[in-house]
C-alpha atoms as a PDB file:
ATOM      1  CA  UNK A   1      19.614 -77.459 -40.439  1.00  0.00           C
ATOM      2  CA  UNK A   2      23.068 -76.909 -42.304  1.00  0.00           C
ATOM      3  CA  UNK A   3      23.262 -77.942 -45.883  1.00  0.00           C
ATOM      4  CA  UNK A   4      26.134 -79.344 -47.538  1.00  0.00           C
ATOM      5  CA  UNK A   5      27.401 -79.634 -50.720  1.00  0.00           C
ATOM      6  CA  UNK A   6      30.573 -81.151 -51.707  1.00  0.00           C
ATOM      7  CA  UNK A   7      32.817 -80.376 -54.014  1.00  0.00           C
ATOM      8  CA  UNK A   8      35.947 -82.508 -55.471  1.00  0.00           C
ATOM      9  CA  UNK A   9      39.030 -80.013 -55.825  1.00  0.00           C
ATOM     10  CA  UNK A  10      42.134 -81.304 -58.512  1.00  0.00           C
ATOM     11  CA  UNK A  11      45.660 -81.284 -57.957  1.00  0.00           C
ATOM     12  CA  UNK A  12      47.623 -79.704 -60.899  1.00  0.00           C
ATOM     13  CA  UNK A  13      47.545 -82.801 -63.070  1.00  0.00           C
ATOM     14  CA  UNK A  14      43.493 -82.483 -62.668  1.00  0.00           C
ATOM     15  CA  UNK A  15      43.085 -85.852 -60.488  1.00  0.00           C
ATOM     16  CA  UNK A  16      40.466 -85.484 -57.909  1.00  0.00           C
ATOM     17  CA  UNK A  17      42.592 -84.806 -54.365  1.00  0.00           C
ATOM     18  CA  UNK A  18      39.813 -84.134 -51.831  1.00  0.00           C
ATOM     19  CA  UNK A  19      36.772 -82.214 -51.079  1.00  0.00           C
ATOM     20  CA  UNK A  20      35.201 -78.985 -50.254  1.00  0.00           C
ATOM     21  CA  UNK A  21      32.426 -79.070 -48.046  1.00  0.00           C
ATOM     22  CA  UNK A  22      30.722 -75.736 -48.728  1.00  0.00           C
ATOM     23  CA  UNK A  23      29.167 -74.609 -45.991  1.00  0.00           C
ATOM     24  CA  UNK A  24      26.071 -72.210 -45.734  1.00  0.00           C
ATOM     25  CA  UNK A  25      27.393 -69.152 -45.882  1.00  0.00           C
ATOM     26  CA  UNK A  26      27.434 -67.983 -42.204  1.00  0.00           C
ATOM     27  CA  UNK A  27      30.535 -70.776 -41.302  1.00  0.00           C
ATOM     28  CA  UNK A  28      33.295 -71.305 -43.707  1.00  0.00           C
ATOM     29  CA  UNK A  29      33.594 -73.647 -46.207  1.00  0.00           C
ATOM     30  CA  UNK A  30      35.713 -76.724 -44.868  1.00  0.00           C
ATOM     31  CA  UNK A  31      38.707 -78.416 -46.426  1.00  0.00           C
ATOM     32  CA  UNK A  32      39.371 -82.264 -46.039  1.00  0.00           C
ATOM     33  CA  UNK A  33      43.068 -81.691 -47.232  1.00  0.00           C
ATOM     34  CA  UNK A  34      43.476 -79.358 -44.652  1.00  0.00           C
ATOM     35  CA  UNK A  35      41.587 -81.190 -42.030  1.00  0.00           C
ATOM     36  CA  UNK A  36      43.766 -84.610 -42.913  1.00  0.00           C
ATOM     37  CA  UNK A  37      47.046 -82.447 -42.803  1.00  0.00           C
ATOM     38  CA  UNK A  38      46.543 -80.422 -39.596  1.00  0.00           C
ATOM     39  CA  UNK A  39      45.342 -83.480 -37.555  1.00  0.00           C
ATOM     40  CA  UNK A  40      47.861 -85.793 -39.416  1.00  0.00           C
ATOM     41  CA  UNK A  41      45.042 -88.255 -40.975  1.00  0.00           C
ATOM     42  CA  UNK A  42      46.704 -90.065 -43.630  1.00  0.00           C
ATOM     43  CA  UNK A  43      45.206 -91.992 -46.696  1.00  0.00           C
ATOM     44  CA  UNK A  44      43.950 -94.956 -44.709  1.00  0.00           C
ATOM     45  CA  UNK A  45      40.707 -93.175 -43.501  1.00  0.00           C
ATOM     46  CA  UNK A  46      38.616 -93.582 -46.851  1.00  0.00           C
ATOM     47  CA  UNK A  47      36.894 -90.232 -48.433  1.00  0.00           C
ATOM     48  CA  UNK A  48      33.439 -91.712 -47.971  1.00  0.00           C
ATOM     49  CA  UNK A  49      34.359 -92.094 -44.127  1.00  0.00           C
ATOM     50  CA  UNK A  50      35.904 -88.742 -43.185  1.00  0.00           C
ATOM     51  CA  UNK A  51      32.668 -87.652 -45.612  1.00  0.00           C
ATOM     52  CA  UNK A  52      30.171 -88.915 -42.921  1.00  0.00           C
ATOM     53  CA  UNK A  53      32.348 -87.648 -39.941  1.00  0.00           C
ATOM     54  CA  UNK A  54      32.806 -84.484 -40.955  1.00  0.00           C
ATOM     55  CA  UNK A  55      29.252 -83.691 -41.560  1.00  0.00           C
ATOM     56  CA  UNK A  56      28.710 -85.033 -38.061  1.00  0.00           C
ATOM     57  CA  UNK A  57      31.640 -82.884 -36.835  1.00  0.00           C
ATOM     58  CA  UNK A  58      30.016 -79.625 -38.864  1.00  0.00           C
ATOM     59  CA  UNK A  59      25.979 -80.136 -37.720  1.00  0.00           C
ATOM     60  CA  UNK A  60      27.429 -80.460 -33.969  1.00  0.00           C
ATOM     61  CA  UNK A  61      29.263 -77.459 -34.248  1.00  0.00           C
ATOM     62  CA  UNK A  62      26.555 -75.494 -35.370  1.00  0.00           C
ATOM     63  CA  UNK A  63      23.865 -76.574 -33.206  1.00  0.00           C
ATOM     64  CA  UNK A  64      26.028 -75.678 -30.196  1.00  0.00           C
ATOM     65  CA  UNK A  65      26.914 -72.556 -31.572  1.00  0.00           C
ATOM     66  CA  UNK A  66      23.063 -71.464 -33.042  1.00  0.00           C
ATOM     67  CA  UNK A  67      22.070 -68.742 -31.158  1.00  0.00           C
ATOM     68  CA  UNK A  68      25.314 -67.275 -30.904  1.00  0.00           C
ATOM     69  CA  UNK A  69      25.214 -67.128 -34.828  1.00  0.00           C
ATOM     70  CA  UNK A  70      21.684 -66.024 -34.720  1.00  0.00           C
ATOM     71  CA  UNK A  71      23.338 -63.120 -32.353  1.00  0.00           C
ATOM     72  CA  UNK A  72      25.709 -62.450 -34.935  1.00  0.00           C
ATOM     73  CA  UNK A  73      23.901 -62.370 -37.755  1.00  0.00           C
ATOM     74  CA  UNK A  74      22.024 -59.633 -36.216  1.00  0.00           C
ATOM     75  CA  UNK A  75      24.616 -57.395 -35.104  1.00  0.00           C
ATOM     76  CA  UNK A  76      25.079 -57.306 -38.769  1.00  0.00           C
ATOM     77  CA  UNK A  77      27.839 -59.196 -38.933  1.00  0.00           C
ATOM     78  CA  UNK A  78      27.228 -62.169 -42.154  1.00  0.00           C
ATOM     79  CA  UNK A  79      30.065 -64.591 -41.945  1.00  0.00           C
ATOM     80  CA  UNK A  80      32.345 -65.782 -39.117  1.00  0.00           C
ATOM     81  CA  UNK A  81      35.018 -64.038 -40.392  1.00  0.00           C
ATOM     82  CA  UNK A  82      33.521 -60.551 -39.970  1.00  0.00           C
ATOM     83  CA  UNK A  83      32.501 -60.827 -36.453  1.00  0.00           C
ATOM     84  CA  UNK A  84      35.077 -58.672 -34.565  1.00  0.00           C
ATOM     85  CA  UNK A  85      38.145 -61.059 -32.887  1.00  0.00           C
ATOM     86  CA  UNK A  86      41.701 -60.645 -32.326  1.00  0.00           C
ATOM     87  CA  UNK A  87      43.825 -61.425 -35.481  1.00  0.00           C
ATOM     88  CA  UNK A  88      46.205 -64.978 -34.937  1.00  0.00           C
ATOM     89  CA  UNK A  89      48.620 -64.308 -37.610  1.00  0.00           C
ATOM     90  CA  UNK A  90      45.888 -63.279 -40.845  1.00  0.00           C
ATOM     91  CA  UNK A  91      43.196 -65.181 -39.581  1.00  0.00           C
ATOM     92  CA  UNK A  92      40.535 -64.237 -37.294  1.00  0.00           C
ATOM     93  CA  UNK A  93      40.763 -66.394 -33.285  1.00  0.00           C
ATOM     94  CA  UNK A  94      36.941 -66.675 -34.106  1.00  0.00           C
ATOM     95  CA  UNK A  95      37.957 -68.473 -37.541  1.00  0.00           C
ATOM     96  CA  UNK A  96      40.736 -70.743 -35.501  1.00  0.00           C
ATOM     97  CA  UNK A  97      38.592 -71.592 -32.902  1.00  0.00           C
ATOM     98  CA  UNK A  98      35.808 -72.865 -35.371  1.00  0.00           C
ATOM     99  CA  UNK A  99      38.028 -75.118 -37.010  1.00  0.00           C
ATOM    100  CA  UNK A 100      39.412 -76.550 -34.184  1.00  0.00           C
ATOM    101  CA  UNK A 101      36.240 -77.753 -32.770  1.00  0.00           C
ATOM    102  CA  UNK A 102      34.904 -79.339 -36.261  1.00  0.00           C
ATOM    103  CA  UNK A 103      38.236 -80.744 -36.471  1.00  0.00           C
ATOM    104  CA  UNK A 104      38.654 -82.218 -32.829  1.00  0.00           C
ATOM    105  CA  UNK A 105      34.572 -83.574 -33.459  1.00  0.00           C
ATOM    106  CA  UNK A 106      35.553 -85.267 -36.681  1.00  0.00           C
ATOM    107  CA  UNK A 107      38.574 -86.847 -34.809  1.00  0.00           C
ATOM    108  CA  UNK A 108      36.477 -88.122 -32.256  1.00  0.00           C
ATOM    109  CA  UNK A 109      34.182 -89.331 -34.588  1.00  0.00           C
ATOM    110  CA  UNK A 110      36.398 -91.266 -36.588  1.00  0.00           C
ATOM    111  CA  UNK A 111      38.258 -92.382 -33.237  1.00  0.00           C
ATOM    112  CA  UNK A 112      35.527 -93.685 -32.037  1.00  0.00           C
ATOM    113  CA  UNK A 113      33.413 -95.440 -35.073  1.00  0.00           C
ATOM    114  CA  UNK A 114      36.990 -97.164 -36.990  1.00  0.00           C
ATOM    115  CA  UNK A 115      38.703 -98.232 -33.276  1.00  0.00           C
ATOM    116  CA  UNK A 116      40.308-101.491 -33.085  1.00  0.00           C
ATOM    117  CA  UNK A 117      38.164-104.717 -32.840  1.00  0.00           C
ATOM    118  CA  UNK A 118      41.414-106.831 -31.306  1.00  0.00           C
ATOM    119  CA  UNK A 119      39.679-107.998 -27.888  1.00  0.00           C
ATOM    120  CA  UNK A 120      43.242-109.071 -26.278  1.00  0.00           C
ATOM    121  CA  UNK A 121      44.851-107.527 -23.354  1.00  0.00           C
ATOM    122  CA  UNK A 122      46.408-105.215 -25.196  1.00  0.00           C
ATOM    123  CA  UNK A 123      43.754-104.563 -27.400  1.00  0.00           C
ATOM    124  CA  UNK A 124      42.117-103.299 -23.917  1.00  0.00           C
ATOM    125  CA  UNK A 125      44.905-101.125 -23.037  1.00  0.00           C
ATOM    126  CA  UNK A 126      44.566 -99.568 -26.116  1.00  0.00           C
ATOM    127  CA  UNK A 127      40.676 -99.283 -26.495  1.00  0.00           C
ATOM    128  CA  UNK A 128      40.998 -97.547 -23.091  1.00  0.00           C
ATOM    129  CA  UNK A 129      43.888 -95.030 -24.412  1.00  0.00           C
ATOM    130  CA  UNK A 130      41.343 -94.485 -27.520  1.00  0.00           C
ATOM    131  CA  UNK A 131      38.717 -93.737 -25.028  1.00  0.00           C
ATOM    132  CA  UNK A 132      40.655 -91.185 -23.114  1.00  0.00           C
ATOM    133  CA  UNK A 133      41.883 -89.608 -26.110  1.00  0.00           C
ATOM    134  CA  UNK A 134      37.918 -89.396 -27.489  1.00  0.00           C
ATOM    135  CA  UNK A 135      37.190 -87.527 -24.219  1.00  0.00           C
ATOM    136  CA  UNK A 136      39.924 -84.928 -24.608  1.00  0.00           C
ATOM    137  CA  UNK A 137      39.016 -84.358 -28.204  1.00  0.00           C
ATOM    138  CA  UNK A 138      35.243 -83.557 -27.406  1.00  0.00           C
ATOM    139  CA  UNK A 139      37.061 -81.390 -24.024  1.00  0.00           C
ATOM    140  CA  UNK A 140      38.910 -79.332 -26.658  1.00  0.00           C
ATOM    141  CA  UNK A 141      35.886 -78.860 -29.435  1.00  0.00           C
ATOM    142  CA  UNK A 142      33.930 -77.955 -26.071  1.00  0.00           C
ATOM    143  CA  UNK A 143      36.450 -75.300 -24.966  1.00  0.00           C
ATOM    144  CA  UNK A 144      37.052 -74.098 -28.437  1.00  0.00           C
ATOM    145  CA  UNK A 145      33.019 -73.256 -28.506  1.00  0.00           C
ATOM    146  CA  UNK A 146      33.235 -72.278 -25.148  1.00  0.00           C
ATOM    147  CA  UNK A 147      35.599 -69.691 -26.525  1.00  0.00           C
ATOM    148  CA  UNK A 148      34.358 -68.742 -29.583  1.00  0.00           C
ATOM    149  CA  UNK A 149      30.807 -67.016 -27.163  1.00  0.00           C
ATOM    150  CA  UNK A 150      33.343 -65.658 -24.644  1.00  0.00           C
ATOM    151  CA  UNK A 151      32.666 -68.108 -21.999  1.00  0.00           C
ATOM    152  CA  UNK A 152      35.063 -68.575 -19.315  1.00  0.00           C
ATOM    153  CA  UNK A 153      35.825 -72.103 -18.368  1.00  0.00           C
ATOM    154  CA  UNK A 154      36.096 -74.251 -15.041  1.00  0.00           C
ATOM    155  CA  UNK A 155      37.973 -77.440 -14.630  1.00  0.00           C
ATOM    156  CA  UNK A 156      36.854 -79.208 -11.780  1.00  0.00           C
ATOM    157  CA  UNK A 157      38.817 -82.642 -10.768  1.00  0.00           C
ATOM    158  CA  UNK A 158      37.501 -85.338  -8.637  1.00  0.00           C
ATOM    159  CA  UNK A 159      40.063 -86.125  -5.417  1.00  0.00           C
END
């Protein structure tokens, strides 16, 4: 069980911008602001919306990743951050990998519960692009914890 609390941050002028979710001390404390700049989610997704998606994101996450944080924890190592990885500019490819599968899971989410209701032809066409792009999204946050326990992956295609 992962328990969040949220936090509002301020710009300079003190108007509430977005939120912190901290996180539980193991797994890093996740921006919004970063999350809606790095997967280009403008102001039309509401705060109350990326809210719920992101906590769906963040509990997936960790109950994939469980007993490899369990593993973790006692090797000694506390936080994500300490657990020994090769450095991607100053951050940590443990740290980079995280975020990218929260990230790709709240996409998904959001993809998926906000899509389109238009029922036209082209509607269709795009429901189905929606639906491909759902499946690469959960692909990547599946690699990216894939990665994060040192699996190696197999892609297997149908001919």
């Amino acid at each position: 069980m992962v328990s969040i609390a949220v936090n509002p941050t301020a710009n300079e002028a003190g108007i509430k911008t977005e939120q912190l979710i901290k996180n539980n001390g193991f797994w890093p404390d996740l921006d919004l602001q970063h999350y809606r700049d790095a997967m280009r989610q403008d102001g039309t997704l509401t705060p109350a919306r990326l809210l719920e998606a992101a906590q769906v994101g963040l509990n997936e996450t960790h109950d994939r990743l469980t007993e490899w944080r369990k593993k973790q924890q006692q090797a000694g190592y506390p936080s994500l951050v300490e657990v020994p990885a090769k450095q991607v500019g100053n951050e940590s490819s443990c740290l980079l990998l995280y975020r990218r599968a929260v990230y790709c899971l709240i996409q998904a989410t959001v993809t998926e519960r906000f899509r389109s209701v238009d029922a036209t032809a082209s509607g269709t066409k795009r429901a189905e692009a929606r639906e491909e792009t759902i499946d690469h999204l959960r692909r990547d946050a599946a690699w990216a914890i894939q990665d994060i326990q040192g699996f190696t992956r197999t892609t297997i295609e149908l001919i």
